[in-house]
Protein backbone atom coordinates (compact mmCIF):
# COMPACT_ATOMS: atom_id res chain seq x y z
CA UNK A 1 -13.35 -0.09 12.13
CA UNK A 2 -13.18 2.42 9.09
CA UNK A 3 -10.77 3.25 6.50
CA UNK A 4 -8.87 6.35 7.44
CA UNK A 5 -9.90 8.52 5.33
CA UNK A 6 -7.07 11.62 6.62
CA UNK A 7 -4.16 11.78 4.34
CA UNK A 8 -0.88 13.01 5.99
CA UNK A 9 1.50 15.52 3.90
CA UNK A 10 4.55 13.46 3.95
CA UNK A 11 4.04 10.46 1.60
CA UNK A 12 5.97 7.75 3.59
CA UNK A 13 3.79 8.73 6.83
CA UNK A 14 0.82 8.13 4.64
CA UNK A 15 1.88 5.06 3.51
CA UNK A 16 2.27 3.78 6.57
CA UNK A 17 -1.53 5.04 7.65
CA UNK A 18 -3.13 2.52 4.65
CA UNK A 19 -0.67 -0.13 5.66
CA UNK A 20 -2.09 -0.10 9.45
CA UNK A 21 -5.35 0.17 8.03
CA UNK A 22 -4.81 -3.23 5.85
CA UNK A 23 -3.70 -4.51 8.85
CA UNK A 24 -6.08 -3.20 11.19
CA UNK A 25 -9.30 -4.06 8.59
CA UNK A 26 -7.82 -7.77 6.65
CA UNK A 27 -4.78 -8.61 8.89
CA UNK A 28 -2.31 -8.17 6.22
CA UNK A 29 0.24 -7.13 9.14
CA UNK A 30 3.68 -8.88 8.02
CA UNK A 31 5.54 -5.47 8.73
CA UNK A 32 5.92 -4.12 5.23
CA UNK A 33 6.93 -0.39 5.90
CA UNK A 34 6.34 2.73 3.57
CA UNK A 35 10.35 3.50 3.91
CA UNK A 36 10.92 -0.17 2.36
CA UNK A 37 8.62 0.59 -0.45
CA UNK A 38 10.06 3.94 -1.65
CA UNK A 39 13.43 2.76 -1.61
CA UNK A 40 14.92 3.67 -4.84
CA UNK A 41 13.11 6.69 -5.20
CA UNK A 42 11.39 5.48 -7.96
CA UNK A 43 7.52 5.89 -8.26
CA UNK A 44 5.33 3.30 -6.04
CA UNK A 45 3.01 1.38 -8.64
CA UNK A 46 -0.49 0.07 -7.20
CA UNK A 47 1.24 -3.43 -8.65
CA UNK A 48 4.78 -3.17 -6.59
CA UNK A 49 2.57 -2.03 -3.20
CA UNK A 50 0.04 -5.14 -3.86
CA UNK A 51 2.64 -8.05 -4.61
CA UNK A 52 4.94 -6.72 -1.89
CA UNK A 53 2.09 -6.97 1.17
CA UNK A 54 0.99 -10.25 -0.78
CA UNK A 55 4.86 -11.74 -0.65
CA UNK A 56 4.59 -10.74 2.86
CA UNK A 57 2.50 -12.28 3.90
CA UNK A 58 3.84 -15.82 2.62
CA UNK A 59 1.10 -16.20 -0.08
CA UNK A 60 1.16 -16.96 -3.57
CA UNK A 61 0.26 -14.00 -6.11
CA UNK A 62 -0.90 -16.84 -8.67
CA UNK A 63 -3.56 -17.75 -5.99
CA UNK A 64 -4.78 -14.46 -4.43
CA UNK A 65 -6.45 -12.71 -7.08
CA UNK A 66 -9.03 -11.59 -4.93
CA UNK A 67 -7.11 -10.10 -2.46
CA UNK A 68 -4.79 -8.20 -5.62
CA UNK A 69 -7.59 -6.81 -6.21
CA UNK A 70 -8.98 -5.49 -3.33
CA UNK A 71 -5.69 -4.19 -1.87
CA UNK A 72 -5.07 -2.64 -5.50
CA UNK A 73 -8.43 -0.84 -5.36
CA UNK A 74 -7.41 0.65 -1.35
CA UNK A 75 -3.89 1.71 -3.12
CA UNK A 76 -5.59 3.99 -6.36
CA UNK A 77 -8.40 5.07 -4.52
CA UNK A 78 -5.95 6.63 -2.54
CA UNK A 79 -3.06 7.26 -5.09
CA UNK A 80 -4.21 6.66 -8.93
CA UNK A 81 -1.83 3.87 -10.46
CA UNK A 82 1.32 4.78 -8.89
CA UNK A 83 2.92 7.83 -6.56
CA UNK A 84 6.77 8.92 -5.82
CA UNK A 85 7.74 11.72 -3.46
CA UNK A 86 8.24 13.99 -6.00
CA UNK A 87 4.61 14.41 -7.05
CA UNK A 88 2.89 13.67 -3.68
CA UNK A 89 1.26 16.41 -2.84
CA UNK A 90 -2.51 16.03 -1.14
């Protein structure tokens, strides 16, 4: 399986197309949803979107550092550091 590399125009939609890809391509599938992580309506960091599938999953941020990192990379190769509705634009 490959990263989907199509970006959709509405920002939650493409949210949810990298989350199905972590869980399609690492099994990260604890049902984090894009709505859940732009509630607020404050900008989505590469940090908040990494900790939150981590918590998710039931693991311990102190003891995934590889996986941080990996998911972070997927997140700002995507989105740079952090994205909101307001500027999401592709």
């Amino acid at each position: 399986m490959v990263w989907e590399r199509r970006r959709h125009p509405d920002l939650e939609a493409d949210l949810d197309i990298l989350l199905s890809d972590l869980c399609q391509e690492w099994n990260f599938c604890a049902g984090v949803t894009a709505k859940q992580l732009l509630e607020g309506g404050k900008p989505l960091t590469s940090k908040k979107f990494t900790d939150t599938v981590i918590l998710a999953e039931g693991m311990v941020l102190a003891n995934e550092t590889n996986w941080i990192r990996r998911i972070k990379r997927k997140f700002v190769q995507r989105y740079g550091h952090e994205v909101s509705l307001r500027d999401y634009e592709i």
